[in-house]
PDB file of N, CA and C in Angstrom:
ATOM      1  N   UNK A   1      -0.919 -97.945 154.253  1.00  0.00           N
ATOM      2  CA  UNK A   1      -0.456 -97.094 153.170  1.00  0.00           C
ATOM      3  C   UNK A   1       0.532 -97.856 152.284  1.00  0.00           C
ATOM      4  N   UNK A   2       1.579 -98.121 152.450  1.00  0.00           N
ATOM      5  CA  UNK A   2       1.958 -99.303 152.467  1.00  0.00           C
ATOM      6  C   UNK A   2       2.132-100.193 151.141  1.00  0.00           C
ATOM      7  N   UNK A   3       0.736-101.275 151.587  1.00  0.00           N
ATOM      8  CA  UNK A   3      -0.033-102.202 150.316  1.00  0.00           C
ATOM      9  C   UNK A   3      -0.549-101.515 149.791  1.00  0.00           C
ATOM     10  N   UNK A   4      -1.321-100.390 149.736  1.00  0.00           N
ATOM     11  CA  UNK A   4      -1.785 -99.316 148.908  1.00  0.00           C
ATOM     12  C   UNK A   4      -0.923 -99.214 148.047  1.00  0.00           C
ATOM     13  N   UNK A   5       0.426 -98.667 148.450  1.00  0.00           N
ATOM     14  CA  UNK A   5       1.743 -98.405 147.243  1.00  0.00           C
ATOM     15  C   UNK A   5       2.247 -99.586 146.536  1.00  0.00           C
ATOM     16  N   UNK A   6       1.819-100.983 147.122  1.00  0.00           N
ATOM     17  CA  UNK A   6       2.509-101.690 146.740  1.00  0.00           C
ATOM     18  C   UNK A   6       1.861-102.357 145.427  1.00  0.00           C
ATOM     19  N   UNK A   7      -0.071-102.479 145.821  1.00  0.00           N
ATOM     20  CA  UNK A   7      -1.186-102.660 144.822  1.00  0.00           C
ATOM     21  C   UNK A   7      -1.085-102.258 143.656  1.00  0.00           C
ATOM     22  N   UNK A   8      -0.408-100.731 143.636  1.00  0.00           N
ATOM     23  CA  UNK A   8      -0.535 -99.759 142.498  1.00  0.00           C
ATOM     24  C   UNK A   8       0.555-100.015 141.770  1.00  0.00           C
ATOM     25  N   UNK A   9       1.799-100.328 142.389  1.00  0.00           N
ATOM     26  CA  UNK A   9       3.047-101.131 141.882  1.00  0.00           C
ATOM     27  C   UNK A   9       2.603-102.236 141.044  1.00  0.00           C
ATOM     28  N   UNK A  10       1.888-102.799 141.465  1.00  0.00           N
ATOM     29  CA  UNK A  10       1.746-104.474 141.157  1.00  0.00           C
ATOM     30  C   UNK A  10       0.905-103.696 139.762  1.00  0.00           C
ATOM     31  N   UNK A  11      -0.449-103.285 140.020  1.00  0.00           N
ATOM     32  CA  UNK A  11      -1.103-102.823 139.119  1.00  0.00           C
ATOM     33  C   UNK A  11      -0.156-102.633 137.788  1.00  0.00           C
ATOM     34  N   UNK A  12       0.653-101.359 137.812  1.00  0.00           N
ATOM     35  CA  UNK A  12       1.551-101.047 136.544  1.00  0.00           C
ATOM     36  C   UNK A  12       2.068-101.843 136.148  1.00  0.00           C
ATOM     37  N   UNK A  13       3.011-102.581 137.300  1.00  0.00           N
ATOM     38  CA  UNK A  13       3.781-103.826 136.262  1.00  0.00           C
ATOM     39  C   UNK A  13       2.641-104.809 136.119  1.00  0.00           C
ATOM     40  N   UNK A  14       1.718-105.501 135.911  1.00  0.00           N
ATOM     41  CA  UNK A  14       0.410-105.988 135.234  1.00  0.00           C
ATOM     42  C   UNK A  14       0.404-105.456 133.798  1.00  0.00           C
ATOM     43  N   UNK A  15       0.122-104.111 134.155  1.00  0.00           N
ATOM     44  CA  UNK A  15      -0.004-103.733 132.656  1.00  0.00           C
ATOM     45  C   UNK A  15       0.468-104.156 131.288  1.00  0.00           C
ATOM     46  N   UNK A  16       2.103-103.402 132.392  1.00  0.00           N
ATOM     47  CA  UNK A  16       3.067-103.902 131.303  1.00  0.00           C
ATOM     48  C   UNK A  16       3.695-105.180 131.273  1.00  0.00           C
ATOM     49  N   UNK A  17       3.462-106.150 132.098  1.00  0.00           N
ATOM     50  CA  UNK A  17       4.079-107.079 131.574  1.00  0.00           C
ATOM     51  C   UNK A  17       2.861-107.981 130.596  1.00  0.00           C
ATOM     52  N   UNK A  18       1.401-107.606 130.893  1.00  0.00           N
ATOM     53  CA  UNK A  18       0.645-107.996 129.761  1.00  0.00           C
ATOM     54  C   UNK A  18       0.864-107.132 128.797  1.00  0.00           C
ATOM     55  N   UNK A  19       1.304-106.593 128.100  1.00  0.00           N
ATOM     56  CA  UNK A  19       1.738-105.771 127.119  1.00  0.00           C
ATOM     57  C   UNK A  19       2.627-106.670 126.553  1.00  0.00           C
ATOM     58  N   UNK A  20       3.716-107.346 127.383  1.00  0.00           N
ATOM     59  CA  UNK A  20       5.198-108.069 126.794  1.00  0.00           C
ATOM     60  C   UNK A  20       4.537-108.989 126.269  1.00  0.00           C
ATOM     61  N   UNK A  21       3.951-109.204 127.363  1.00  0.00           N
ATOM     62  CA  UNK A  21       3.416-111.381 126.786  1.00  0.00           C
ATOM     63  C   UNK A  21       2.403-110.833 125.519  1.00  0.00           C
ATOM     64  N   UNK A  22       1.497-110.348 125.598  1.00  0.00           N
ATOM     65  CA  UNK A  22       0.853-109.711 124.458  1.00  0.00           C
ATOM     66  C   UNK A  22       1.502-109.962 122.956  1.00  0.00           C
ATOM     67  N   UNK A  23       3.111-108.938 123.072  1.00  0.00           N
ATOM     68  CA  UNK A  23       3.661-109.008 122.128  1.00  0.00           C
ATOM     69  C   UNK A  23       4.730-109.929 121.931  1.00  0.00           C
ATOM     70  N   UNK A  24       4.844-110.706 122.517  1.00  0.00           N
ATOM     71  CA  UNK A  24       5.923-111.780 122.101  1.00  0.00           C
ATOM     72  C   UNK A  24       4.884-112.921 122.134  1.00  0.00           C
ATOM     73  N   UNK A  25       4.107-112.746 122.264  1.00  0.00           N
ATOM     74  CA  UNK A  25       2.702-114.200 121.852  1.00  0.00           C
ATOM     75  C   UNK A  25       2.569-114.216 120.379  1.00  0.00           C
ATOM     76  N   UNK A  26       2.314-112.666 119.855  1.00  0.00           N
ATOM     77  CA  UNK A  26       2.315-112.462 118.501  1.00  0.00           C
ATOM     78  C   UNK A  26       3.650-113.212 118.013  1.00  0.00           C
ATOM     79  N   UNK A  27       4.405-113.051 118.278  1.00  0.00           N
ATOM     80  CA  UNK A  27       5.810-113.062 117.928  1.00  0.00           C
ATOM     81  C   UNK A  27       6.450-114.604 117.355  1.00  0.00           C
ATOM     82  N   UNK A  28       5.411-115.242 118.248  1.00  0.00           N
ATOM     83  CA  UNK A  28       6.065-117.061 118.646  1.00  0.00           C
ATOM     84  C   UNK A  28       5.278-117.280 117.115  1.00  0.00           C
ATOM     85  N   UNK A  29       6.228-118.402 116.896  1.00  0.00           N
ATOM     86  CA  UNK A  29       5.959-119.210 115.483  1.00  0.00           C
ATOM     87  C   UNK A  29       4.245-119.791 115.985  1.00  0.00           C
ATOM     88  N   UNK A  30       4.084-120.466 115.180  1.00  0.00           N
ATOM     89  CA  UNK A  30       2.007-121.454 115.249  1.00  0.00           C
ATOM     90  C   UNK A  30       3.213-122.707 116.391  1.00  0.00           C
ATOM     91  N   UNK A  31       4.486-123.188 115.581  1.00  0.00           N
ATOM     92  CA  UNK A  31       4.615-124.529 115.409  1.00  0.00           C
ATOM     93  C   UNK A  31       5.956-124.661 116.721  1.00  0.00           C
ATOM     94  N   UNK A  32       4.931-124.605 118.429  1.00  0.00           N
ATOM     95  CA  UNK A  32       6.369-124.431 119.203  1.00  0.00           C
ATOM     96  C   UNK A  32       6.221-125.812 120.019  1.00  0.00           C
ATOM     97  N   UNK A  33       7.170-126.561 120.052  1.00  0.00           N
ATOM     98  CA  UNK A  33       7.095-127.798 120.164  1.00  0.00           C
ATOM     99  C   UNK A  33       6.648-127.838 121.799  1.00  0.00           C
ATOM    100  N   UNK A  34       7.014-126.957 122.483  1.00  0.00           N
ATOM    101  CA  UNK A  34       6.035-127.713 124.341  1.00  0.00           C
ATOM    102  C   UNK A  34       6.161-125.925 124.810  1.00  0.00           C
ATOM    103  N   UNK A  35       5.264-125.650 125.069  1.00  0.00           N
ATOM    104  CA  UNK A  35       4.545-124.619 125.638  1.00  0.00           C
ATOM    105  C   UNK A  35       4.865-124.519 126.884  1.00  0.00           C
ATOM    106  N   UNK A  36       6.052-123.412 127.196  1.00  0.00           N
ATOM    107  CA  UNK A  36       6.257-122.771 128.873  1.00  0.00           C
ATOM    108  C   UNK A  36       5.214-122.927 129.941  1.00  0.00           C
ATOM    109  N   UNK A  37       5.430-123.021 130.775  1.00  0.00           N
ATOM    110  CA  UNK A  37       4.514-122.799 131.834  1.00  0.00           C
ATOM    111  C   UNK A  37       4.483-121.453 132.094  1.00  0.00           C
ATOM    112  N   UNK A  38       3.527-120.527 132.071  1.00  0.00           N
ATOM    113  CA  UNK A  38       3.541-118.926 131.818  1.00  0.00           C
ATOM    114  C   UNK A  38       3.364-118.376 133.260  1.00  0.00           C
ATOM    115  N   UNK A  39       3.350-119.337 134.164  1.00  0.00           N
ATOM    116  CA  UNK A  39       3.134-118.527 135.540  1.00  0.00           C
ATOM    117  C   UNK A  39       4.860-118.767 135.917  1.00  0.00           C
ATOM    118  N   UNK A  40       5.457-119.897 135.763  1.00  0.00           N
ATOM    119  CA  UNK A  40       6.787-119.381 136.074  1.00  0.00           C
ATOM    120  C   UNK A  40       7.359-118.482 135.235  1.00  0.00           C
ATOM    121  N   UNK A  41       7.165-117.656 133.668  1.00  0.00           N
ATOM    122  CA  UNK A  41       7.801-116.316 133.021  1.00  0.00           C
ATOM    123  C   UNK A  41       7.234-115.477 133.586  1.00  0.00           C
ATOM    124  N   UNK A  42       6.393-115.427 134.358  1.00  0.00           N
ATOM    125  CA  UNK A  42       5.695-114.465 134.762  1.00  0.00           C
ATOM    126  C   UNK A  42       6.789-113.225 135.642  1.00  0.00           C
ATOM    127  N   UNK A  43       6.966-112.081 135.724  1.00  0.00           N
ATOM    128  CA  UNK A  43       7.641-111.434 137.170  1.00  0.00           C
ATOM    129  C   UNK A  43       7.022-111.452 138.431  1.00  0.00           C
ATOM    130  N   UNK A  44       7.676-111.347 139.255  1.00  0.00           N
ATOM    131  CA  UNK A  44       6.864-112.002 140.379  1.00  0.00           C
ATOM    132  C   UNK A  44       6.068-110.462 140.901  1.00  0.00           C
ATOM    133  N   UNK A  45       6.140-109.801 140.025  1.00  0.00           N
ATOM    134  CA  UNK A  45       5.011-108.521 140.777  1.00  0.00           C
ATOM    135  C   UNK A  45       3.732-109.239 139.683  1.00  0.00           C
ATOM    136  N   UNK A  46       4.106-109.648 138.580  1.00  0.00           N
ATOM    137  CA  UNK A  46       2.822-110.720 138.033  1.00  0.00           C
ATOM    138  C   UNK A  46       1.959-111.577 138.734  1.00  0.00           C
ATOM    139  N   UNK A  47       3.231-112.185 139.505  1.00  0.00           N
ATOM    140  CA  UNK A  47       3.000-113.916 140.414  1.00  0.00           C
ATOM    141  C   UNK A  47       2.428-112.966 141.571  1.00  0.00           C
ATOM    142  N   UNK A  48       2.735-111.706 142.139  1.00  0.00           N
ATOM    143  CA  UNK A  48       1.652-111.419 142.969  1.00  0.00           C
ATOM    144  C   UNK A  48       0.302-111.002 142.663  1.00  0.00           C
ATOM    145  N   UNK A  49       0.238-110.270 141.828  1.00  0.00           N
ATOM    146  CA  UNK A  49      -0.974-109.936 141.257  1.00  0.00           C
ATOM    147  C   UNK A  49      -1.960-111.004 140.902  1.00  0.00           C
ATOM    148  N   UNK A  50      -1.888-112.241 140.258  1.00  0.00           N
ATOM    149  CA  UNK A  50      -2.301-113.513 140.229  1.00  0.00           C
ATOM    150  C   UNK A  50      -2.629-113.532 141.357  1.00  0.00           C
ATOM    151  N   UNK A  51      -1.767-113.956 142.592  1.00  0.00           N
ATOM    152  CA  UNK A  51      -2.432-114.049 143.644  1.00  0.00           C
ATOM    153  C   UNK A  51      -3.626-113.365 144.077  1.00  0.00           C
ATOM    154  N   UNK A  52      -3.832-112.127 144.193  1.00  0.00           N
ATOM    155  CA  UNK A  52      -4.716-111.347 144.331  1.00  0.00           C
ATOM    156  C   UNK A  52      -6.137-111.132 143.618  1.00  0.00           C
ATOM    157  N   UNK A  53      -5.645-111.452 142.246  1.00  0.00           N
ATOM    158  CA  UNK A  53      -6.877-111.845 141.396  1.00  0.00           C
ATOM    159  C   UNK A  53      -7.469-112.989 141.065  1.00  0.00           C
ATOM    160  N   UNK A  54      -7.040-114.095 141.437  1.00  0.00           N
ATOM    161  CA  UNK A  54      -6.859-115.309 141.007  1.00  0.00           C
ATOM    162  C   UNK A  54      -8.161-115.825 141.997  1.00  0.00           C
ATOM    163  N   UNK A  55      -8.849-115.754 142.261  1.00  0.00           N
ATOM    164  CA  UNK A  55      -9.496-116.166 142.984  1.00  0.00           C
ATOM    165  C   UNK A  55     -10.126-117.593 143.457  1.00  0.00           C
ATOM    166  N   UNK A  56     -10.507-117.996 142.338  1.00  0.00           N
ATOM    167  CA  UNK A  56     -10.528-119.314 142.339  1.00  0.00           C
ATOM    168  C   UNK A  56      -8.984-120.313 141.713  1.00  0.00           C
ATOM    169  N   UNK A  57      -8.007-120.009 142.313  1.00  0.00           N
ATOM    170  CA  UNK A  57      -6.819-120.212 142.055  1.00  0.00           C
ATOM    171  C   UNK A  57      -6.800-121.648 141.181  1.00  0.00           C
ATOM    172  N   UNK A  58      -6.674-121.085 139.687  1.00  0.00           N
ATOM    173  CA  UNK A  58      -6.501-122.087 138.817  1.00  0.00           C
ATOM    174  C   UNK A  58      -5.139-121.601 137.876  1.00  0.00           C
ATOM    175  N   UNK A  59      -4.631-120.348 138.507  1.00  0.00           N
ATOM    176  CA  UNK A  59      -3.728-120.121 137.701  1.00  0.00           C
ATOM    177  C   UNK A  59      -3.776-119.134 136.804  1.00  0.00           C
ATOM    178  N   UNK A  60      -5.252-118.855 136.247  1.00  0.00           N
ATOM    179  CA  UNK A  60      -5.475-117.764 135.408  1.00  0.00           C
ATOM    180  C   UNK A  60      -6.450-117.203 136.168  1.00  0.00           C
ATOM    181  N   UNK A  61      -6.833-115.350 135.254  1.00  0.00           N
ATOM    182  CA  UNK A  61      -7.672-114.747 135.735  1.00  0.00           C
ATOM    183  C   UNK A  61      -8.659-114.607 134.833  1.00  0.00           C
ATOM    184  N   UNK A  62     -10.064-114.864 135.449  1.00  0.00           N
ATOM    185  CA  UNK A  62     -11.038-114.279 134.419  1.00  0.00           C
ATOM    186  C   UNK A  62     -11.202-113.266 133.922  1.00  0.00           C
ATOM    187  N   UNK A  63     -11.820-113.202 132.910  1.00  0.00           N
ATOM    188  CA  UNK A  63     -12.697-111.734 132.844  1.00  0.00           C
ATOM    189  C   UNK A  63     -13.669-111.095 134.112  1.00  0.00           C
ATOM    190  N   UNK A  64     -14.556-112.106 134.839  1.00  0.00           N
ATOM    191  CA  UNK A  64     -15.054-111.456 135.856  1.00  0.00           C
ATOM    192  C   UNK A  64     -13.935-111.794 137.373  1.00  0.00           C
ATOM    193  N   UNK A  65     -12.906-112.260 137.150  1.00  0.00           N
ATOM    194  CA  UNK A  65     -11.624-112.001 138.530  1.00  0.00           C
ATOM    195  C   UNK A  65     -11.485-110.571 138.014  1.00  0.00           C
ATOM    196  N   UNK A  66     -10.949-110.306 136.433  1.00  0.00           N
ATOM    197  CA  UNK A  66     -10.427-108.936 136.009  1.00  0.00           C
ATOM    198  C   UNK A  66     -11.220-107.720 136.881  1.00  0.00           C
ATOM    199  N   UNK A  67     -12.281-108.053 136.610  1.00  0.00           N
ATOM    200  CA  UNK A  67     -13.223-106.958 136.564  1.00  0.00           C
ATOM    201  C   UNK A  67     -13.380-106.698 137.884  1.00  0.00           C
ATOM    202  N   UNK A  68     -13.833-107.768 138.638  1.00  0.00           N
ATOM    203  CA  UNK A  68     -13.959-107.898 140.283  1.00  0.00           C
ATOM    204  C   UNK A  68     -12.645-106.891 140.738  1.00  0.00           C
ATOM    205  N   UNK A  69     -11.816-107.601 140.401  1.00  0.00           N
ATOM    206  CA  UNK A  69     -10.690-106.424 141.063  1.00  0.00           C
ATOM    207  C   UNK A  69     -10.431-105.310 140.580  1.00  0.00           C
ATOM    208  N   UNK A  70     -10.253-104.892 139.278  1.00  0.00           N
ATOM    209  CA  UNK A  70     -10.440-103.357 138.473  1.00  0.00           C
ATOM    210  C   UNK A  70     -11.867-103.003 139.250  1.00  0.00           C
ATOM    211  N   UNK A  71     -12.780-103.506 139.640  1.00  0.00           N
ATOM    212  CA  UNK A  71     -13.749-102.540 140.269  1.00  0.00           C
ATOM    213  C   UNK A  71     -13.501-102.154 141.831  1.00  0.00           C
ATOM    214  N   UNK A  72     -12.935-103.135 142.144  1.00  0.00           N
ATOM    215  CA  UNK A  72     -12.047-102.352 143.581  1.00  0.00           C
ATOM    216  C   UNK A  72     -11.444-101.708 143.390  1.00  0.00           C
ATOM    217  N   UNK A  73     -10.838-101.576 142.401  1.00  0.00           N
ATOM    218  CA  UNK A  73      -9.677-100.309 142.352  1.00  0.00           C
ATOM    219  C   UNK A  73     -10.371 -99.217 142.044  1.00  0.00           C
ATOM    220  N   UNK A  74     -11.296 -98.911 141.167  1.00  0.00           N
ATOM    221  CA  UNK A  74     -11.815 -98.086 140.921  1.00  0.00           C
ATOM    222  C   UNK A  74     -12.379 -97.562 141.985  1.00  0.00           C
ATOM    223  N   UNK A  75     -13.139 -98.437 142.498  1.00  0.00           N
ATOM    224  CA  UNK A  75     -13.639 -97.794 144.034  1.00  0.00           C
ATOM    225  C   UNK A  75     -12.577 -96.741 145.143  1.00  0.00           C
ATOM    226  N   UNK A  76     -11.428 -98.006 144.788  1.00  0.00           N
ATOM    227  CA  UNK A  76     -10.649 -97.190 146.169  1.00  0.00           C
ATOM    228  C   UNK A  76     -10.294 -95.639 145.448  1.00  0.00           C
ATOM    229  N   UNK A  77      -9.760 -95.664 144.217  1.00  0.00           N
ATOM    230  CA  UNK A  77      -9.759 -94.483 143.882  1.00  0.00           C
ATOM    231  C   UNK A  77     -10.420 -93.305 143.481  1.00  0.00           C
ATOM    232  N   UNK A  78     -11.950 -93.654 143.537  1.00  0.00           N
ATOM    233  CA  UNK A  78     -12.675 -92.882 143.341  1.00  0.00           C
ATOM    234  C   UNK A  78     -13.039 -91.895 144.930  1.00  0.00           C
ATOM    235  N   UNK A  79     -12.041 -91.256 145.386  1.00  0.00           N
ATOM    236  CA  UNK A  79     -12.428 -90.834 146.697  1.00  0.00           C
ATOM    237  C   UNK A  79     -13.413 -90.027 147.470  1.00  0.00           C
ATOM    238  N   UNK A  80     -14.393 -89.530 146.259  1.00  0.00           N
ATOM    239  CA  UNK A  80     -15.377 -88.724 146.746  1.00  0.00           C
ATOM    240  C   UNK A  80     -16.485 -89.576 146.434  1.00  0.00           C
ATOM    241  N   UNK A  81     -16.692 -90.470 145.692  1.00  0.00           N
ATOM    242  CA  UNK A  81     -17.360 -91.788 145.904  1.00  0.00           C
ATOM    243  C   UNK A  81     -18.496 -91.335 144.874  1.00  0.00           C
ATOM    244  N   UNK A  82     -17.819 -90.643 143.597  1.00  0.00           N
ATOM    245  CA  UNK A  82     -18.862 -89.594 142.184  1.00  0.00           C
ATOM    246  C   UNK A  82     -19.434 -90.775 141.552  1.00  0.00           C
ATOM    247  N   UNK A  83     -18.587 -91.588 141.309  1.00  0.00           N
ATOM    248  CA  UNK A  83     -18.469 -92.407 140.296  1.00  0.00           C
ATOM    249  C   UNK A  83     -17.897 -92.451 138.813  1.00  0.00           C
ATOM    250  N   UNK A  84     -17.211 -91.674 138.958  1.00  0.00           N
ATOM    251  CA  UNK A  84     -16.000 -90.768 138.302  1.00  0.00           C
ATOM    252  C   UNK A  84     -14.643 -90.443 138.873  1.00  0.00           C
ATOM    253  N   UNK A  85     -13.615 -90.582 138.181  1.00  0.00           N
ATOM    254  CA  UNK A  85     -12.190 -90.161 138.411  1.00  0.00           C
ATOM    255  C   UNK A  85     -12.068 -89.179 137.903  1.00  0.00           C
ATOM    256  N   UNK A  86     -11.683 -88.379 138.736  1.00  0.00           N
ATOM    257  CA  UNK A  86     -11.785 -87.014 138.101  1.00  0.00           C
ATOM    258  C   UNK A  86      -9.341 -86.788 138.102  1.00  0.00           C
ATOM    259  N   UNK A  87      -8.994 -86.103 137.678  1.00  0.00           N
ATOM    260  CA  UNK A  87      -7.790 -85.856 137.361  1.00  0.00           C
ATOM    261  C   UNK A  87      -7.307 -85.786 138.615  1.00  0.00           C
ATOM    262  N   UNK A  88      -7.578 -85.004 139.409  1.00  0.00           N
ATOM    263  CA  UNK A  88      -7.116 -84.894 141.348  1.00  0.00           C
ATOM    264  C   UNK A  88      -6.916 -86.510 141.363  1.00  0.00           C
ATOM    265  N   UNK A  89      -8.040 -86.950 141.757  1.00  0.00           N
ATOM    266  CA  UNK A  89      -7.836 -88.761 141.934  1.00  0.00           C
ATOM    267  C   UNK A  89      -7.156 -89.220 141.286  1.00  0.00           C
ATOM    268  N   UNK A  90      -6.757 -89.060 139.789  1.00  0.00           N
ATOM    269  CA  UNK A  90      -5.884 -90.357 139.188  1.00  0.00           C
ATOM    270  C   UNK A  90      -4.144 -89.076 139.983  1.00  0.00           C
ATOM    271  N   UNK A  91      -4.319 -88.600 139.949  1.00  0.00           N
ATOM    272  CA  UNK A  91      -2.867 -87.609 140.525  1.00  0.00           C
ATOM    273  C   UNK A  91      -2.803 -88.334 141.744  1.00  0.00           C
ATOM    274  N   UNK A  92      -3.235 -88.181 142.830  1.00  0.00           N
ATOM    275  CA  UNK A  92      -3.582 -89.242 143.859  1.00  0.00           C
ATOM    276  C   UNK A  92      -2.921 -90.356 143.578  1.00  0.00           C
ATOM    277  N   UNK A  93      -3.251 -91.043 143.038  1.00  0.00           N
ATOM    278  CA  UNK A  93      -3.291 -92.660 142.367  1.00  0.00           C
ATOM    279  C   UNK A  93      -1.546 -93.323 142.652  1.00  0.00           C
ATOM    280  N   UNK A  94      -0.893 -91.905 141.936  1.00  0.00           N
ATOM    281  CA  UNK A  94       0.006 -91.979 141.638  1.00  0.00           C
ATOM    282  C   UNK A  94       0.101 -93.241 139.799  1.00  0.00           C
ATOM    283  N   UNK A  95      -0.909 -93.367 139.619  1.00  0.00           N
ATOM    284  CA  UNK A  95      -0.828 -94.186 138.473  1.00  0.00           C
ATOM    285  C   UNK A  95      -0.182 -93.414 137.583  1.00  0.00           C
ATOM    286  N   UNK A  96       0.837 -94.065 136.383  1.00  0.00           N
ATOM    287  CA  UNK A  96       2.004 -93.379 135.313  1.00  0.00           C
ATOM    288  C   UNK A  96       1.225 -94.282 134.223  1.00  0.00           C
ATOM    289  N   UNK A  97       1.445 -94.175 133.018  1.00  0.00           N
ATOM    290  CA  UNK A  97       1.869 -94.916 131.958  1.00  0.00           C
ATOM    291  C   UNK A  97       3.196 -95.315 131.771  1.00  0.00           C
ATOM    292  N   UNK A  98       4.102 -96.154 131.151  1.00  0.00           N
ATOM    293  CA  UNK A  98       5.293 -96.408 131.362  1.00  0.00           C
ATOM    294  C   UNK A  98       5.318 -96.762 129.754  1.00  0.00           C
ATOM    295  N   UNK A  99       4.630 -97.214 129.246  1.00  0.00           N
ATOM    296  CA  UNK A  99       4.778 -97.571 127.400  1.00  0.00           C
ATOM    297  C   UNK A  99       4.230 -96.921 126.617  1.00  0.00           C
ATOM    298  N   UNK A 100       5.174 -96.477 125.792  1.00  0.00           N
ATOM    299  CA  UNK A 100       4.020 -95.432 124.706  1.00  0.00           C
ATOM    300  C   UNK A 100       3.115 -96.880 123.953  1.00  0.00           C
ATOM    301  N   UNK A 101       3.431 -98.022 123.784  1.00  0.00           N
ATOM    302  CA  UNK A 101       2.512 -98.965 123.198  1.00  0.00           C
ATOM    303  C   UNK A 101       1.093 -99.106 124.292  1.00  0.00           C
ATOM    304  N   UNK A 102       1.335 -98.716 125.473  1.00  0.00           N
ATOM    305  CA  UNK A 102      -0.007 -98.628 126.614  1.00  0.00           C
ATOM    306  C   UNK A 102      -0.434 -97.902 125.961  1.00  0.00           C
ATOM    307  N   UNK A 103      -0.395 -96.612 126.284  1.00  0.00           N
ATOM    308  CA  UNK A 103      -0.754 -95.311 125.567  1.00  0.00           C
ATOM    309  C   UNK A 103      -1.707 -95.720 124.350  1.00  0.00           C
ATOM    310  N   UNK A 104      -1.111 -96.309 123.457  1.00  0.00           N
ATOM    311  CA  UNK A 104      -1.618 -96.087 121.672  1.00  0.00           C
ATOM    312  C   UNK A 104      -2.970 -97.473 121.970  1.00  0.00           C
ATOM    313  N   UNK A 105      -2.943 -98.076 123.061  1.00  0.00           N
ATOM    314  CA  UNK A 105      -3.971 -99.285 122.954  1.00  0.00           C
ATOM    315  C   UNK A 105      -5.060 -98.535 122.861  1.00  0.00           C
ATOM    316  N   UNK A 106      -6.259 -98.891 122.001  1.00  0.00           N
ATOM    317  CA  UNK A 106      -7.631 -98.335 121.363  1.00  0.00           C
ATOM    318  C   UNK A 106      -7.655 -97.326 120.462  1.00  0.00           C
ATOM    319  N   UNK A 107      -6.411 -97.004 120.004  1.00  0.00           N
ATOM    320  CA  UNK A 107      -6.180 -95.709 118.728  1.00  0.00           C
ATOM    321  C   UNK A 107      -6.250 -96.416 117.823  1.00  0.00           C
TER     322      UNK A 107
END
């Protein structure tokens, strides 16, 4: 139960800390003379999540690491196994939004 709580932790802060880097990527000039290493800015509920998705540990995650693991999650939370989340399940989840800029992504 546990890593369950802890997954879903990791999950949110994911979100949002791709949200930060998101917007302070926009932010950085074209012209930055040596480029951070982005796994040490990372928070380390980031640096765990990497771990977890990272699969072929190069440091980044794919689109199919993304997906591979967003489809486990989906699974685990889909508890009647519909293929649908129905509102009970995401209540379950305990999943929040925490940014109204989360929120407004695809409006």
């Amino acid at each position: 139960m546990g890593l369950l709580v802890t997954q879903r932790s990791l999950l949110i802060a994911l979100f949002s800390t791709i949200l930060a880097l998101a917007g302070s990527a926009f932010a950085q000039k074209a012209s930055v003379p040596k480029q951070q290493d982005r796994a040490t800015l990372a928070s380390p509920h980031v640096q765990e999540l990497l771990l977890l998705m990272d699969t072929d540990k190069n440091g980044k995650v794919s689109k199919q690491e993304w997906m591979k693991f967003m489809e486990a999650e989906f699974n685990r939370l889909d508890k009647d196994k519909s293929g649908e989340l129905t509102p009970q399940e995401f209540e379950l989840s305990k999943v929040r939004v925490r940014s109204k800029s989360f929120a407004a992504v695809g409006k």
